[in-house]
PDB file of N, CA and C in Angstrom:
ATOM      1  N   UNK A   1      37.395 163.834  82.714  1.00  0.00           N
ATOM      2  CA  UNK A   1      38.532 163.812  83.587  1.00  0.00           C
ATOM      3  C   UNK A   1      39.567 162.866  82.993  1.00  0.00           C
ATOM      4  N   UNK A   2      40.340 163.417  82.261  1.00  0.00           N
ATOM      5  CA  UNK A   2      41.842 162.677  81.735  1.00  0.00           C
ATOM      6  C   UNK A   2      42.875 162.570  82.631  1.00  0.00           C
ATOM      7  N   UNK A   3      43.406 161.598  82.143  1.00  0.00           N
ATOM      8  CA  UNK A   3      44.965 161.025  83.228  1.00  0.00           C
ATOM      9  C   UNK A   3      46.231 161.536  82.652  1.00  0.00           C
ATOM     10  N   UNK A   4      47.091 161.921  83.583  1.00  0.00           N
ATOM     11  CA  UNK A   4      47.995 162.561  83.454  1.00  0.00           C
ATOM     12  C   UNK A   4      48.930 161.771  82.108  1.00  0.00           C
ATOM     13  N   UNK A   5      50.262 162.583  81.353  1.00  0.00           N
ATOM     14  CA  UNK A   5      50.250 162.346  80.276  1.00  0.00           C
ATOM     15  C   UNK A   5      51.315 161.041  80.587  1.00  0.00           C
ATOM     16  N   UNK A   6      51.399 159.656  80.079  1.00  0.00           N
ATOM     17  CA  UNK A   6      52.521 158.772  80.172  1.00  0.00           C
ATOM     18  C   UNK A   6      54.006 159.475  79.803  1.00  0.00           C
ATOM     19  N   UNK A   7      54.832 158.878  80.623  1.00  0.00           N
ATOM     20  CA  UNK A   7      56.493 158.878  80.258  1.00  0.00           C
ATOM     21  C   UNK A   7      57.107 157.858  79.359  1.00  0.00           C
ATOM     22  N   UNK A   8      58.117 157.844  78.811  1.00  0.00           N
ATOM     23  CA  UNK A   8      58.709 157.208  77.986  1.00  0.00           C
ATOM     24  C   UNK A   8      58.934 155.514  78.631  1.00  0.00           C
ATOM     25  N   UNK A   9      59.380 156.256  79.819  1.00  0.00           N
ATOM     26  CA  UNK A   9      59.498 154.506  80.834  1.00  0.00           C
ATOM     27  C   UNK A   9      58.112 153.789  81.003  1.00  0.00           C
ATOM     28  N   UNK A  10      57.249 154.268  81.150  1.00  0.00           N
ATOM     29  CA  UNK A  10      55.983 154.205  81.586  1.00  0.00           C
ATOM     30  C   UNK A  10      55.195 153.159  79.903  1.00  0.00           C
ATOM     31  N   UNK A  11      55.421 154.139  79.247  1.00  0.00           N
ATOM     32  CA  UNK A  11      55.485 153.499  77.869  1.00  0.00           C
ATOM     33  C   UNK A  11      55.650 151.812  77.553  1.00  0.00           C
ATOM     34  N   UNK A  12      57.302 152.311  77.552  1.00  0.00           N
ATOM     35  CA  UNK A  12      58.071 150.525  77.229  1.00  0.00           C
ATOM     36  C   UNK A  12      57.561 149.535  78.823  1.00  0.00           C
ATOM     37  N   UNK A  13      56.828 150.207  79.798  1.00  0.00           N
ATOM     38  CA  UNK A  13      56.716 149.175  80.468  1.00  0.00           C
ATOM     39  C   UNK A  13      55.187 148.259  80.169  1.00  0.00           C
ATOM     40  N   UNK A  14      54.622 149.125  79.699  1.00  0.00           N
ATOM     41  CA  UNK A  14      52.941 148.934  78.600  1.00  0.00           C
ATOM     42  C   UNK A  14      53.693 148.391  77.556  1.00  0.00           C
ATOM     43  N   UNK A  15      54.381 147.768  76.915  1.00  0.00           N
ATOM     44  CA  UNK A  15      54.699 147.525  76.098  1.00  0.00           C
ATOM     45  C   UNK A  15      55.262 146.081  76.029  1.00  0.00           C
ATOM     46  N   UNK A  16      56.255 145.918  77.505  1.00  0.00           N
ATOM     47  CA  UNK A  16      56.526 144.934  77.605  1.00  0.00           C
ATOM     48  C   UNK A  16      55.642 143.978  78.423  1.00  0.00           C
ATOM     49  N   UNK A  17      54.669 144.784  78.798  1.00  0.00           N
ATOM     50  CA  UNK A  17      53.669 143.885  79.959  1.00  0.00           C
ATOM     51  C   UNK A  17      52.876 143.234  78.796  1.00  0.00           C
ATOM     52  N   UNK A  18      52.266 144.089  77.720  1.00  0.00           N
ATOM     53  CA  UNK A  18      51.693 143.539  76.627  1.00  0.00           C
ATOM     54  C   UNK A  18      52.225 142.280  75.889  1.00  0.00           C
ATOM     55  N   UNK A  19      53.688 142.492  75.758  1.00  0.00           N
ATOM     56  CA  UNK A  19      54.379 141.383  74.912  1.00  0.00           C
ATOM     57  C   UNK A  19      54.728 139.970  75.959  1.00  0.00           C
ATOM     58  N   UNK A  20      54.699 140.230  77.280  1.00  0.00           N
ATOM     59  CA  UNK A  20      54.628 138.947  78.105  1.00  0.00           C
ATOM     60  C   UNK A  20      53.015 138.742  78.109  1.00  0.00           C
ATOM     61  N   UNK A  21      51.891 139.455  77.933  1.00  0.00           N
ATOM     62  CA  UNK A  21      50.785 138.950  78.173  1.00  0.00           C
ATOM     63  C   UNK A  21      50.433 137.955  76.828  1.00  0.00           C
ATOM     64  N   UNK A  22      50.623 138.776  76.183  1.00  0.00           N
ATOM     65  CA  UNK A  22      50.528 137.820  74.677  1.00  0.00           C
ATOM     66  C   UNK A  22      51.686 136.498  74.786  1.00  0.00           C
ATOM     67  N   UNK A  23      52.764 136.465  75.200  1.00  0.00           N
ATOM     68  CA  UNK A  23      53.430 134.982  75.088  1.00  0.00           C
ATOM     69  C   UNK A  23      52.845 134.202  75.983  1.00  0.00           C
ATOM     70  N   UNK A  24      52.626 135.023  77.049  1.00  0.00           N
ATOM     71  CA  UNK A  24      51.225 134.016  78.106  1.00  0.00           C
ATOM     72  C   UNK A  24      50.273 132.975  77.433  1.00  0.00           C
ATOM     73  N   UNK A  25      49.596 133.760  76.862  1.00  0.00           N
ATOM     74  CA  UNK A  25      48.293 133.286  76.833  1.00  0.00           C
ATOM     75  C   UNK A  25      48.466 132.317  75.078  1.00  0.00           C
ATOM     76  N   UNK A  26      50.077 132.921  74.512  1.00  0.00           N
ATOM     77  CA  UNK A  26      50.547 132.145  73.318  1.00  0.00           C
ATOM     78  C   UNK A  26      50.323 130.385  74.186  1.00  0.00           C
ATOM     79  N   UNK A  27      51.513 130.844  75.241  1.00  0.00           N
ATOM     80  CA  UNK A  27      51.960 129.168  75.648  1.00  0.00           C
ATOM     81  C   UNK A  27      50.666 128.216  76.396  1.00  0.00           C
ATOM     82  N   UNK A  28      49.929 129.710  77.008  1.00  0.00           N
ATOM     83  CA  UNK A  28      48.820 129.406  77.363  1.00  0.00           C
ATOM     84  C   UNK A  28      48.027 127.999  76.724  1.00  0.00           C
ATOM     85  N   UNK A  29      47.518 128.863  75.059  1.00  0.00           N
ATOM     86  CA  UNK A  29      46.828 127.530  74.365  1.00  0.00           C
ATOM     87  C   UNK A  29      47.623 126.426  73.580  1.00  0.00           C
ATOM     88  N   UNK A  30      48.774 126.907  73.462  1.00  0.00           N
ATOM     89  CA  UNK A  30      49.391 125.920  73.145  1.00  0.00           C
ATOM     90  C   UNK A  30      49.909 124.816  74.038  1.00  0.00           C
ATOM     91  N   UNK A  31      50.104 124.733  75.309  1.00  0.00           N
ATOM     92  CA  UNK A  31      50.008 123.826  76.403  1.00  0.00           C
ATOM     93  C   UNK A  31      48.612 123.351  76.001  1.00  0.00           C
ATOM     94  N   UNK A  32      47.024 123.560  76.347  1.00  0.00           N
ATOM     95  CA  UNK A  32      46.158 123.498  76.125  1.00  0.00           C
ATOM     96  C   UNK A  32      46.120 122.701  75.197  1.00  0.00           C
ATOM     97  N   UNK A  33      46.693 122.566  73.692  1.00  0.00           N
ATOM     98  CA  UNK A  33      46.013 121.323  72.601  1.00  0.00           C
ATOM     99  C   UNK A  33      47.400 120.515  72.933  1.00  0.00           C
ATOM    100  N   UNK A  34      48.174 120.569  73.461  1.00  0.00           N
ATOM    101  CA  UNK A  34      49.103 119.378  74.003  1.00  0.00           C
ATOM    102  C   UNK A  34      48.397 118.541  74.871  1.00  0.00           C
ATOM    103  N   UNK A  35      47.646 119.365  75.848  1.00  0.00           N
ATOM    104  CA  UNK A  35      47.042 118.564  76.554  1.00  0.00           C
ATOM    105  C   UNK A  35      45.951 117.948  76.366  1.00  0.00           C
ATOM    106  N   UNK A  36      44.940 118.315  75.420  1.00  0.00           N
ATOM    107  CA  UNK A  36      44.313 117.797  74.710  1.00  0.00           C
ATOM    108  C   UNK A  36      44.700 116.517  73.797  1.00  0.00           C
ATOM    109  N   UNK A  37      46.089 116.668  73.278  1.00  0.00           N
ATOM    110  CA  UNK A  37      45.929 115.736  72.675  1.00  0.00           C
ATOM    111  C   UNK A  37      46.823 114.361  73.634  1.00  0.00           C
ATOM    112  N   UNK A  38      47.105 114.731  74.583  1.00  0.00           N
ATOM    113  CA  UNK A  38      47.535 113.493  75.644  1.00  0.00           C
ATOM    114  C   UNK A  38      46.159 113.128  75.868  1.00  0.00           C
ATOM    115  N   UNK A  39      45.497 113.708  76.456  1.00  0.00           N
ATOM    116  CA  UNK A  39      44.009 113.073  76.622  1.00  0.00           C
ATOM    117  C   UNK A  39      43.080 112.467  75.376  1.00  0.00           C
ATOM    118  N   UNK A  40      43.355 112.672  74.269  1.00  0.00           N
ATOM    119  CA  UNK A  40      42.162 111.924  73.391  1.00  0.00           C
ATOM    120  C   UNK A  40      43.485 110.933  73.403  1.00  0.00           C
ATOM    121  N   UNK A  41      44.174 110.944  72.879  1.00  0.00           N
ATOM    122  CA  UNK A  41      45.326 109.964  73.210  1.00  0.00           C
ATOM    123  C   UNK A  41      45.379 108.790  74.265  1.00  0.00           C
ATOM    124  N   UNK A  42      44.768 108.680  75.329  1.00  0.00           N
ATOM    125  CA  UNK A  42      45.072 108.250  76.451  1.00  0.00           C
ATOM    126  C   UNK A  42      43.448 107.757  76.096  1.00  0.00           C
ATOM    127  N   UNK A  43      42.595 108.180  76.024  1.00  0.00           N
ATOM    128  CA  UNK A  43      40.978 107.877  75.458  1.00  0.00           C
ATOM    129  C   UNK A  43      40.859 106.909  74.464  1.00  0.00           C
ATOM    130  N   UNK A  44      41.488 107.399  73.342  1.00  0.00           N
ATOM    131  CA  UNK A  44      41.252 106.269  72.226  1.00  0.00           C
ATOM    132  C   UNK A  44      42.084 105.175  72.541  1.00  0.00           C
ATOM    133  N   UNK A  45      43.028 105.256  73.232  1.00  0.00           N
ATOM    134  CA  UNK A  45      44.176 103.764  73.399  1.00  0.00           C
ATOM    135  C   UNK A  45      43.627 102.992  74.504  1.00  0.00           C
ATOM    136  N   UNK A  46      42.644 103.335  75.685  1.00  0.00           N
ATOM    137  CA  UNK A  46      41.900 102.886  76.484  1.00  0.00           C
ATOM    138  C   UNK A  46      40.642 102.066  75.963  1.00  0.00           C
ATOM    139  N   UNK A  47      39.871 103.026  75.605  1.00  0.00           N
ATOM    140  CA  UNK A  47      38.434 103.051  74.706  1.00  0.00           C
ATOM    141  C   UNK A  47      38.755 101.433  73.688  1.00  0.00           C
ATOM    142  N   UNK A  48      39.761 102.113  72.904  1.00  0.00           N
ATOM    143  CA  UNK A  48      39.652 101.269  71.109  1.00  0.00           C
ATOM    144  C   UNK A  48      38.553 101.335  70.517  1.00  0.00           C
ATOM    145  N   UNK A  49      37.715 103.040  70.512  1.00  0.00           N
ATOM    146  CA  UNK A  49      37.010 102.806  69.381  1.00  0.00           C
ATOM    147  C   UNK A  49      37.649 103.905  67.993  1.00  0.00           C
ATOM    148  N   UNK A  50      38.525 104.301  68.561  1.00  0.00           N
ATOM    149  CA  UNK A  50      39.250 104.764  66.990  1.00  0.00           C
ATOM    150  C   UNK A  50      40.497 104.358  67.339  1.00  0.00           C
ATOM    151  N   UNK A  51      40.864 104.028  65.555  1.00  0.00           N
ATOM    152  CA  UNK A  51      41.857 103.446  65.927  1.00  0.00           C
ATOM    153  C   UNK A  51      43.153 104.385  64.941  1.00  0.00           C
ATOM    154  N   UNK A  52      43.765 104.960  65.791  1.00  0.00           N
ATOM    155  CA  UNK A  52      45.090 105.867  64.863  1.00  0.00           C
ATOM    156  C   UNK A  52      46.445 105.075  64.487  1.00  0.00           C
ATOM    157  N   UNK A  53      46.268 103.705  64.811  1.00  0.00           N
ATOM    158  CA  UNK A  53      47.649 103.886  64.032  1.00  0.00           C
ATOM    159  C   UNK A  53      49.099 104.073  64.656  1.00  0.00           C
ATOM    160  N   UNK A  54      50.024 104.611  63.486  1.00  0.00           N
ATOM    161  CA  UNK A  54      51.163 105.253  64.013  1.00  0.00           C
ATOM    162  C   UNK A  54      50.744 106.433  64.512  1.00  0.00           C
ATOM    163  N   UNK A  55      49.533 106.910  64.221  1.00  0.00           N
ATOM    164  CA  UNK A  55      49.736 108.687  64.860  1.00  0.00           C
ATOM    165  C   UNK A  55      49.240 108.505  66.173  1.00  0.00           C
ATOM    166  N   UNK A  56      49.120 107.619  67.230  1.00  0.00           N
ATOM    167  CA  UNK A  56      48.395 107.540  68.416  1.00  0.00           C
ATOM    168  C   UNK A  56      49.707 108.380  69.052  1.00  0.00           C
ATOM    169  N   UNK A  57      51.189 107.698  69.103  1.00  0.00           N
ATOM    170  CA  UNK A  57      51.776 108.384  69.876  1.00  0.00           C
ATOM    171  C   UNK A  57      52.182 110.063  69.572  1.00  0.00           C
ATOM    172  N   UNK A  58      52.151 110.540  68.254  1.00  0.00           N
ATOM    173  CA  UNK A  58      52.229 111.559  67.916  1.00  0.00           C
ATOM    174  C   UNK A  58      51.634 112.688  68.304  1.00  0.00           C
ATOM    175  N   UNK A  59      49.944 112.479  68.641  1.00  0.00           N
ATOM    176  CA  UNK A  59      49.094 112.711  68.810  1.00  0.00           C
ATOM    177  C   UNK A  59      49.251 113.961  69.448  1.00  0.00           C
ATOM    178  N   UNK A  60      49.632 114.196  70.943  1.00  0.00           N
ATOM    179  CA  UNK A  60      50.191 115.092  71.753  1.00  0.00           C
ATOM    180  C   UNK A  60      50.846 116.021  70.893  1.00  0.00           C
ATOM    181  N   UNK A  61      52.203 115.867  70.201  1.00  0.00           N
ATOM    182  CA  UNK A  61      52.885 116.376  69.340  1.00  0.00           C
ATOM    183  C   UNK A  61      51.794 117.323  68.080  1.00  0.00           C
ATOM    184  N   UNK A  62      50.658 116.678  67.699  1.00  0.00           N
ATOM    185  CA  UNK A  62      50.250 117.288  66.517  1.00  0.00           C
ATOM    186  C   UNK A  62      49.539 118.347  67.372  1.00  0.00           C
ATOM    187  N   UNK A  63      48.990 118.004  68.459  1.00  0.00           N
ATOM    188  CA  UNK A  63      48.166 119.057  68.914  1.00  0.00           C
ATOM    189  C   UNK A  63      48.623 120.567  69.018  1.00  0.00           C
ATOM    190  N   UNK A  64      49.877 120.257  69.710  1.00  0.00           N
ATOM    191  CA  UNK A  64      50.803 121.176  69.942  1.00  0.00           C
ATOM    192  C   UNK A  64      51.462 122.199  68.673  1.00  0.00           C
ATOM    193  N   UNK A  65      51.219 121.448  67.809  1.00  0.00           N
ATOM    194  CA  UNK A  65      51.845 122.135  66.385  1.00  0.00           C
ATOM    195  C   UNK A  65      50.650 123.007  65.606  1.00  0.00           C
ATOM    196  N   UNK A  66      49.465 122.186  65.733  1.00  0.00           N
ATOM    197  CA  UNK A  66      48.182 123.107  65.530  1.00  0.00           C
ATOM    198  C   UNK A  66      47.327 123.846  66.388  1.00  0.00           C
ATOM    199  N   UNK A  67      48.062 123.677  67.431  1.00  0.00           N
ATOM    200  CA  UNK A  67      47.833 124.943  68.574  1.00  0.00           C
ATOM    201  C   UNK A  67      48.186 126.306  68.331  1.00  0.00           C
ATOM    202  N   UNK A  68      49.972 125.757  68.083  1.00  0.00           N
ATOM    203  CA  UNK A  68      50.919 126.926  68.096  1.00  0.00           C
ATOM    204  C   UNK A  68      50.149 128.060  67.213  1.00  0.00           C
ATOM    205  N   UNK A  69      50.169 127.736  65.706  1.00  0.00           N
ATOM    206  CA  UNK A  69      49.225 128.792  64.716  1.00  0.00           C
ATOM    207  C   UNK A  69      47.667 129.910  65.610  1.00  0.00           C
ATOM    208  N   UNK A  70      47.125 128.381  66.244  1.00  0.00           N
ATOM    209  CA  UNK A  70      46.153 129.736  66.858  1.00  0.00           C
ATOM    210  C   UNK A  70      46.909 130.633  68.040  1.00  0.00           C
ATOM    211  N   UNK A  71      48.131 129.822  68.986  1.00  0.00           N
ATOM    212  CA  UNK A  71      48.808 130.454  70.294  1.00  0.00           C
ATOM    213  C   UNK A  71      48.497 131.795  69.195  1.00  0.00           C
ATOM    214  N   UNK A  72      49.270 131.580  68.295  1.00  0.00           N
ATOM    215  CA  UNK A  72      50.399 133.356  67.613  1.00  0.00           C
ATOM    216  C   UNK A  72      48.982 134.360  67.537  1.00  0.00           C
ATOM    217  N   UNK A  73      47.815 134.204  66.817  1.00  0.00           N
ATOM    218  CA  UNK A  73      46.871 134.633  66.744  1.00  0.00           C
ATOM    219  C   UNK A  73      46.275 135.668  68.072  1.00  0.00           C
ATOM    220  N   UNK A  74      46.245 134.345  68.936  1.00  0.00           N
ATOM    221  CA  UNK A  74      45.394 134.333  69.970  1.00  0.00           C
ATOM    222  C   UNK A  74      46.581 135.704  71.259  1.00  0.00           C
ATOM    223  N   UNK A  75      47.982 135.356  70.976  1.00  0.00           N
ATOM    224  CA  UNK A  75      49.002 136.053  71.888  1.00  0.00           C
ATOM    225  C   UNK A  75      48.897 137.544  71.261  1.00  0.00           C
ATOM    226  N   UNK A  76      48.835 137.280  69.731  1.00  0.00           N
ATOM    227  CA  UNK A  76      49.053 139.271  68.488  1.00  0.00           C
ATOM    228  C   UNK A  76      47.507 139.594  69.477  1.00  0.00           C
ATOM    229  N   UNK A  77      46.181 138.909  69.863  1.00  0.00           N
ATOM    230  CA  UNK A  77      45.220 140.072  69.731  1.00  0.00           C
ATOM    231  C   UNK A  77      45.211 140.325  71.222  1.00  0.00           C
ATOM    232  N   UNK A  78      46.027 139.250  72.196  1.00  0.00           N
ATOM    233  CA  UNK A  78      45.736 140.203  73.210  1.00  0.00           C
ATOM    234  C   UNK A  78      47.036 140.966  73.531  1.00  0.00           C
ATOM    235  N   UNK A  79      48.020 140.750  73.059  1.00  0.00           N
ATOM    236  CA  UNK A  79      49.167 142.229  72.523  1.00  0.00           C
ATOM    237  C   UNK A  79      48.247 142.997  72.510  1.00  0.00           C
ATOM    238  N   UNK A  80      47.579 143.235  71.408  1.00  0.00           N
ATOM    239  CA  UNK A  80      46.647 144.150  70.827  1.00  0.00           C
ATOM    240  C   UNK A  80      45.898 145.127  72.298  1.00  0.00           C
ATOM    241  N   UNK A  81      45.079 144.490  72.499  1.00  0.00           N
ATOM    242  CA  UNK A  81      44.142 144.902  73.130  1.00  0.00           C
ATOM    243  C   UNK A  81      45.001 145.886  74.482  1.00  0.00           C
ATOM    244  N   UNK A  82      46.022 144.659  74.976  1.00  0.00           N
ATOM    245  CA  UNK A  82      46.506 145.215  76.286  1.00  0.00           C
ATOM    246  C   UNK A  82      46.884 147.117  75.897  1.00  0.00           C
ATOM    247  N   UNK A  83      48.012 146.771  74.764  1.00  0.00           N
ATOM    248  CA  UNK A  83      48.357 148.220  74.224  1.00  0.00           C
ATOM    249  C   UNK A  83      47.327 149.097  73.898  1.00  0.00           C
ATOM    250  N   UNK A  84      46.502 148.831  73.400  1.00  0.00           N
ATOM    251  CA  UNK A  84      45.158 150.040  72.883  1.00  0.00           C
ATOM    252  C   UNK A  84      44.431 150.086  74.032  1.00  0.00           C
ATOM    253  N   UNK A  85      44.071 149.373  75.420  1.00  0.00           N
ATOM    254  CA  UNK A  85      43.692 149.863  76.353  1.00  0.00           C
ATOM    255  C   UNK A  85      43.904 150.514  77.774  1.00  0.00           C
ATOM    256  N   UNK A  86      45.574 150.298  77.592  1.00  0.00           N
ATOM    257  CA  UNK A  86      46.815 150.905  78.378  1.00  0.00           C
ATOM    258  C   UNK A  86      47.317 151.874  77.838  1.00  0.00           C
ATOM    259  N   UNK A  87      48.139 152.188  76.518  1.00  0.00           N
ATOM    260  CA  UNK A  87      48.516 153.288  76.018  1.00  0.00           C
ATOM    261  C   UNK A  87      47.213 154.649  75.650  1.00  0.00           C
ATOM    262  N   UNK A  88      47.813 155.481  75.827  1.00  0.00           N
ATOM    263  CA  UNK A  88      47.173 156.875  75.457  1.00  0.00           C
ATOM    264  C   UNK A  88      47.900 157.256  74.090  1.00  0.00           C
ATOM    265  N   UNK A  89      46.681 157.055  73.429  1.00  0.00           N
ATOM    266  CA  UNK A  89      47.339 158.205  72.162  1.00  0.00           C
ATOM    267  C   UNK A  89      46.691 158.833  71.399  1.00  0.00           C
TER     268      UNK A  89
END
């Protein structure tokens, strides 16, 4: 039992739901190692058993920058998925 055939509108709206799901879940993890790195941040400057230095305040900042690389990853495969399990083709 197949589903009736998609429209062109119907289409670009699978398309754009895909491309907001993927910037989602982009900003998603990239919030995520920001916040991570406020927290080891906030840990080690409490703690003092490691000691960073100039990069303590950065810290937040780096997370966020080596987040971003997996966000893009992590946003292309669920692009991916949304489109290959929404579109018919």
């Amino acid at each position: 039992m197949g589903t009736s055939p998609q429209n062109a509108l119907q289409k670009i709206g699978i398309i754009i739901y895909g491309l907001a799901a993927g910037v989602g879940a982009a900003l998603g993890t990239s919030a995520a190692f920001l916040v991570l790195g406020i927290a080891i941040s906030l840990i080690v400057q409490s703690t003092g058993w490691i000691h960073l230095g100039e990069y303590q305040p950065w810290l937040p900042i780096i997370g966020l920058e080596y987040g971003f690389f997996l966000a893009l990853v992590i946003g292309a495969f669920v692009s991916w998925k949304v489109w290959r399990t929404r579109l018919d083709c």
